[in-house]
N, C-alpha and C. Protein backbone atom coordinates (compact mmCIF):
# COMPACT_ATOMS: atom_id res chain seq x y z
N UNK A 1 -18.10 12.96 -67.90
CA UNK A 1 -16.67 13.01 -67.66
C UNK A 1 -16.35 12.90 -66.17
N UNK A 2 -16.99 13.37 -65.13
CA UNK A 2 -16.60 13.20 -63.74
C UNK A 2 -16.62 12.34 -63.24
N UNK A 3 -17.62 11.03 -63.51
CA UNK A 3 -17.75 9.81 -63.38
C UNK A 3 -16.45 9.14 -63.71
N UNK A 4 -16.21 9.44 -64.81
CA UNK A 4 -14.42 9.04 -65.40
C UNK A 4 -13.39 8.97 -64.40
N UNK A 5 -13.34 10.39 -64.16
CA UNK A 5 -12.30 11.33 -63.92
C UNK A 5 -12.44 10.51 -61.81
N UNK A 6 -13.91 10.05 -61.38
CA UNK A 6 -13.82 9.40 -60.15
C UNK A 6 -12.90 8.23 -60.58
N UNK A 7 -13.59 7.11 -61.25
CA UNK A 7 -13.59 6.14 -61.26
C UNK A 7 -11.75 6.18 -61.70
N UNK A 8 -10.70 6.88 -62.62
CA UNK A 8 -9.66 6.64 -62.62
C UNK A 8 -8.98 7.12 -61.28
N UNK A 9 -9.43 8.07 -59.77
CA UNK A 9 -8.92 8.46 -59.21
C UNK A 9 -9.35 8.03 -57.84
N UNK A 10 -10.18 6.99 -57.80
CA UNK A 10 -11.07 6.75 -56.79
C UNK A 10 -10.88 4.69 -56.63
N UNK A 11 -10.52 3.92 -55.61
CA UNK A 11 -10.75 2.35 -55.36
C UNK A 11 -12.53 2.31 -55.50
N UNK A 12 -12.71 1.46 -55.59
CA UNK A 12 -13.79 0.88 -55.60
C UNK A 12 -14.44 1.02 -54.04
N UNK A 13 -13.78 1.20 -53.06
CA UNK A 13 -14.47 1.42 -51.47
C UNK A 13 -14.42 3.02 -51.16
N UNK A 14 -13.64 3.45 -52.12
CA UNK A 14 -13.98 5.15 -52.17
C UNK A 14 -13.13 5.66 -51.53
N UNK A 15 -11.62 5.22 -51.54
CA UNK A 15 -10.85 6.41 -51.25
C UNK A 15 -10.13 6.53 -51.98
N UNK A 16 -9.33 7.64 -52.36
CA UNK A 16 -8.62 8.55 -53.63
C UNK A 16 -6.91 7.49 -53.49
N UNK A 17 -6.85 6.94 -54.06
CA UNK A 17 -5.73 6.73 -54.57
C UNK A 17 -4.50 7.42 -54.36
N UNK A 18 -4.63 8.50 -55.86
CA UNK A 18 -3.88 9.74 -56.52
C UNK A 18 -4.41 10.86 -56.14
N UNK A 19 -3.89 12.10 -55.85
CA UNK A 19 -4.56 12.93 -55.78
C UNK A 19 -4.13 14.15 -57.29
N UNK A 20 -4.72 14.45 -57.90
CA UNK A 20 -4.64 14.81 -59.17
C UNK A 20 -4.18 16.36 -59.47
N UNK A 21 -3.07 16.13 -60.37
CA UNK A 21 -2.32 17.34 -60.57
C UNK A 21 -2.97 18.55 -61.54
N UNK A 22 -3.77 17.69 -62.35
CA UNK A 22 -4.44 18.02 -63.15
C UNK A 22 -5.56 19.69 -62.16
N UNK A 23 -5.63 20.40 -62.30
CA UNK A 23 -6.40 21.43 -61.77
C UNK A 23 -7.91 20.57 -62.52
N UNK A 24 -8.28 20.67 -63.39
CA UNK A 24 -9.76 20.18 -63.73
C UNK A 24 -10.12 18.99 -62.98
N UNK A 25 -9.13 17.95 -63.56
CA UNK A 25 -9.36 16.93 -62.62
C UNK A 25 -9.63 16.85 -60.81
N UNK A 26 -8.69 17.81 -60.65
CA UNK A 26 -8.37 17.97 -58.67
C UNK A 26 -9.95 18.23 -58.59
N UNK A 27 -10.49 19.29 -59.72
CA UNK A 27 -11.97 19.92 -59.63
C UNK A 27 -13.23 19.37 -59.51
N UNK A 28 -13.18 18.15 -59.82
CA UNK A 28 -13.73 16.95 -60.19
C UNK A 28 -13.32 16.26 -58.71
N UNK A 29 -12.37 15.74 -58.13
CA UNK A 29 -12.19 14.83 -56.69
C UNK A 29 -12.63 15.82 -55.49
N UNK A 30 -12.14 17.38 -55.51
CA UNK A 30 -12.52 17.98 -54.65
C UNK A 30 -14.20 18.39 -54.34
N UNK A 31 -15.10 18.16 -55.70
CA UNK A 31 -16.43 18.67 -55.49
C UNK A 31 -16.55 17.41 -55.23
N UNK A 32 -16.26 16.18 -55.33
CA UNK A 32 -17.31 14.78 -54.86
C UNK A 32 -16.81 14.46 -53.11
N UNK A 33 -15.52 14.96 -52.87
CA UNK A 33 -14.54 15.09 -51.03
C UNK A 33 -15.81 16.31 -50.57
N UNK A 34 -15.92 17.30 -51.05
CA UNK A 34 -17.32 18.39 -50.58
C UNK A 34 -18.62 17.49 -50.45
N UNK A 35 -19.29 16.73 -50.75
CA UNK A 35 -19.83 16.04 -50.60
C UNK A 35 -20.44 15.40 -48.94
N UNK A 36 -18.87 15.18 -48.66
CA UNK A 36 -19.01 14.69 -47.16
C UNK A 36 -19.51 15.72 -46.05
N UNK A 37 -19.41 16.99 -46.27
CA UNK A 37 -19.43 18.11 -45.39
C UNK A 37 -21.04 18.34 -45.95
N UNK A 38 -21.90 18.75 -44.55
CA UNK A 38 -23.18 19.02 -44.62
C UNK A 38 -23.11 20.77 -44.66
N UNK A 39 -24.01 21.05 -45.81
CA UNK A 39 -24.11 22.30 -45.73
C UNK A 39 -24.67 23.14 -44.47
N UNK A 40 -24.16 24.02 -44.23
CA UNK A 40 -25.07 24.28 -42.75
C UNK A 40 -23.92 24.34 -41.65
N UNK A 41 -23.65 23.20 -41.80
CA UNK A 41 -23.03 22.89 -40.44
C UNK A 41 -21.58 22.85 -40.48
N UNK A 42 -21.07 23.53 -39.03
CA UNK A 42 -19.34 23.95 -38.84
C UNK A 42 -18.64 22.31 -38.34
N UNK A 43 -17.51 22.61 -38.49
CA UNK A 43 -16.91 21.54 -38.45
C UNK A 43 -15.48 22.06 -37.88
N UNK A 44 -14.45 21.41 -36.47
CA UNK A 44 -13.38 21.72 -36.51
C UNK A 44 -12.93 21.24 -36.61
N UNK A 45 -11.40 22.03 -36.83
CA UNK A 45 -10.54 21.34 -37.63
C UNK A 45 -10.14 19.61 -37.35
N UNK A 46 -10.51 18.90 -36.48
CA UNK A 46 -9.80 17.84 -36.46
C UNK A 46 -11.23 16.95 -37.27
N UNK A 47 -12.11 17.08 -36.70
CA UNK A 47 -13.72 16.89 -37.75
C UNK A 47 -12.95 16.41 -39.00
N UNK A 48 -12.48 17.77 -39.50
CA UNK A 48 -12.59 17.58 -40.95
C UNK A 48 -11.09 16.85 -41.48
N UNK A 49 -10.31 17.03 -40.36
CA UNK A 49 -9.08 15.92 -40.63
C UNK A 49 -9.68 14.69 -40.65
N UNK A 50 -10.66 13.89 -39.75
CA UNK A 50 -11.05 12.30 -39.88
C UNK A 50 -11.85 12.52 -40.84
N UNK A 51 -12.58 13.43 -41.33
CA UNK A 51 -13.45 13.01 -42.47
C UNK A 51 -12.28 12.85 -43.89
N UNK A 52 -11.52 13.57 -43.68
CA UNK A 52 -10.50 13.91 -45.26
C UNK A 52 -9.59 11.93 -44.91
N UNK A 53 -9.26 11.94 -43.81
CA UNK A 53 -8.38 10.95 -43.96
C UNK A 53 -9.12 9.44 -44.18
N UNK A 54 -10.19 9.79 -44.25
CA UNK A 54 -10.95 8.50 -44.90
C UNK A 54 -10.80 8.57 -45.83
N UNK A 55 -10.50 9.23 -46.89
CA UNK A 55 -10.11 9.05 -48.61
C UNK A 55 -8.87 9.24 -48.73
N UNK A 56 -7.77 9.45 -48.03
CA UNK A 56 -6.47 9.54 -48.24
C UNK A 56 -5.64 10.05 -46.89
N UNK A 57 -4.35 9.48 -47.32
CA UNK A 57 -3.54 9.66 -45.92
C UNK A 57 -3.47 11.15 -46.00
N UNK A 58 -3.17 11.77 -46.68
CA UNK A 58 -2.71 13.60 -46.85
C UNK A 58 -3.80 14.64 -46.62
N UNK A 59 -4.48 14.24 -45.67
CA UNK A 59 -5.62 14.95 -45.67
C UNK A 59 -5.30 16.68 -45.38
N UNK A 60 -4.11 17.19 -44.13
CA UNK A 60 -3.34 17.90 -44.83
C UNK A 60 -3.82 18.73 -45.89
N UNK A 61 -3.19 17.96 -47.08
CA UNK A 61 -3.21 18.91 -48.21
C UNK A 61 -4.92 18.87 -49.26
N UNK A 62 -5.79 17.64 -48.79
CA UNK A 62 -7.11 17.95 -49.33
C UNK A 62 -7.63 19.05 -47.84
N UNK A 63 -7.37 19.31 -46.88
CA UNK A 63 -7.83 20.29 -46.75
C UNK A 63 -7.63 21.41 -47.65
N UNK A 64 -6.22 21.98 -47.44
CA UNK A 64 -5.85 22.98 -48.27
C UNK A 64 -6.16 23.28 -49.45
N UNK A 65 -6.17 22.02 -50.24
CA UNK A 65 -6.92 22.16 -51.45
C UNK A 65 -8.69 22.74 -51.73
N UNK A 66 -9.17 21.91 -50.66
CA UNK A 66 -10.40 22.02 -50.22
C UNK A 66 -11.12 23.84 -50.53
N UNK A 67 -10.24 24.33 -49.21
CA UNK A 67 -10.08 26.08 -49.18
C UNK A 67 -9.87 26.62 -50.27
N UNK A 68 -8.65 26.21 -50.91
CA UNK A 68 -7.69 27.56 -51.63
C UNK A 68 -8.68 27.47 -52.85
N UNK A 69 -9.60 26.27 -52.90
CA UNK A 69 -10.47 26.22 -54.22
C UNK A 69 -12.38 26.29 -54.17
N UNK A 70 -12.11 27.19 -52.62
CA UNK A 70 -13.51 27.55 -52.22
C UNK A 70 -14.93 26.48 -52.13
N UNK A 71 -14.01 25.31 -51.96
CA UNK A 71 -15.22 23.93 -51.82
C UNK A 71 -15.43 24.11 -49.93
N UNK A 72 -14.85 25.06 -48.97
CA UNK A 72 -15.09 24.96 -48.01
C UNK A 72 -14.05 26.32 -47.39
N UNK A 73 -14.62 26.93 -46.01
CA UNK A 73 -14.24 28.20 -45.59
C UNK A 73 -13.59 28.09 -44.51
N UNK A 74 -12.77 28.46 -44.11
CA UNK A 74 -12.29 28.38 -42.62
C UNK A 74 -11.86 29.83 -41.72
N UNK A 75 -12.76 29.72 -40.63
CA UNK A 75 -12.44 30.63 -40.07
C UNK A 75 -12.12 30.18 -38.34
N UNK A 76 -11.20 30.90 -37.91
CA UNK A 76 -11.25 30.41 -36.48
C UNK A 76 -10.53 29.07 -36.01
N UNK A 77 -10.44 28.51 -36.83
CA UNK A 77 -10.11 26.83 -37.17
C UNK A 77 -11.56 25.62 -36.93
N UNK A 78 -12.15 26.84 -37.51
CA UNK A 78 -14.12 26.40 -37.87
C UNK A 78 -13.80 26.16 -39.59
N UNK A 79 -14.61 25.26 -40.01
CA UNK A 79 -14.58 25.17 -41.40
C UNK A 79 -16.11 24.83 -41.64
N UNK A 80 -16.61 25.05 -42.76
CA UNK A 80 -17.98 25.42 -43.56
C UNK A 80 -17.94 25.14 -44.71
N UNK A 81 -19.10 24.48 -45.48
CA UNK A 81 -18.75 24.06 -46.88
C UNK A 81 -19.50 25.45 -47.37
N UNK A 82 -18.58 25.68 -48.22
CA UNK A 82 -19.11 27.08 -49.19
C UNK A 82 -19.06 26.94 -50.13
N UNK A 83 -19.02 25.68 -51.24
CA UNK A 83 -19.13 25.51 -52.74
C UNK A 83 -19.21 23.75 -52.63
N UNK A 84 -19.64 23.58 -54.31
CA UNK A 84 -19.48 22.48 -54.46
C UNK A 84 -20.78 22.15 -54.99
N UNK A 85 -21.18 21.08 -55.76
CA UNK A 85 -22.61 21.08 -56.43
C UNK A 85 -23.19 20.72 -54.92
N UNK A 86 -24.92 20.47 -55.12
CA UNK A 86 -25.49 20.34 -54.15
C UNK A 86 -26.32 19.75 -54.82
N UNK A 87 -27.50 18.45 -54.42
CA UNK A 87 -28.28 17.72 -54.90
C UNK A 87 -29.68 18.55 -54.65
N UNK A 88 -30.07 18.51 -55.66
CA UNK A 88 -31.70 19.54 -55.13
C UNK A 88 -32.93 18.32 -55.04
């Protein structure tokens, strides 16, 4: 299903279209946007503005989303990925 749930919310060069109202769905775009962030390593805030605005103009609000749904932490205006699958 997440493959789906990319491929209806995602161009073919990989940036998000729509950003999805759907909470499961958002759950699904926000763990593959976690992706980009290396575990480990801090990032500030403007970092993670050019990384977000490569998949969409509103990066803005995939930050926020990002946080409020624990795919990443912010402290300080330092951010950290703190969830999200991880490839073993």
């Amino acid at each position: 299903m997440d493959e789906r749930v990319l491929r209806n919310f995602m161009t073919p060069e990989g940036r998000l279209h729509t950003i999805p109202s759907k909470q499961a769905k958002l759950l699904v775009v926000l763990d593959h946007l976690a992706q980009s962030f290396e575990p480990g390593c801090h990032y500030p805030e403007k970092d993670v503005n050019e990384i977000l605005e490569g998949f969409h103009p509103d990066y803005a609000a995939l930050r926020r989303y990002l946080v409020e749904n624990l795919f990443l932490t912010r402290e300080d205006g330092v951010y950290w990925r703190s969830g999200g699958s991880f490839d073993v």
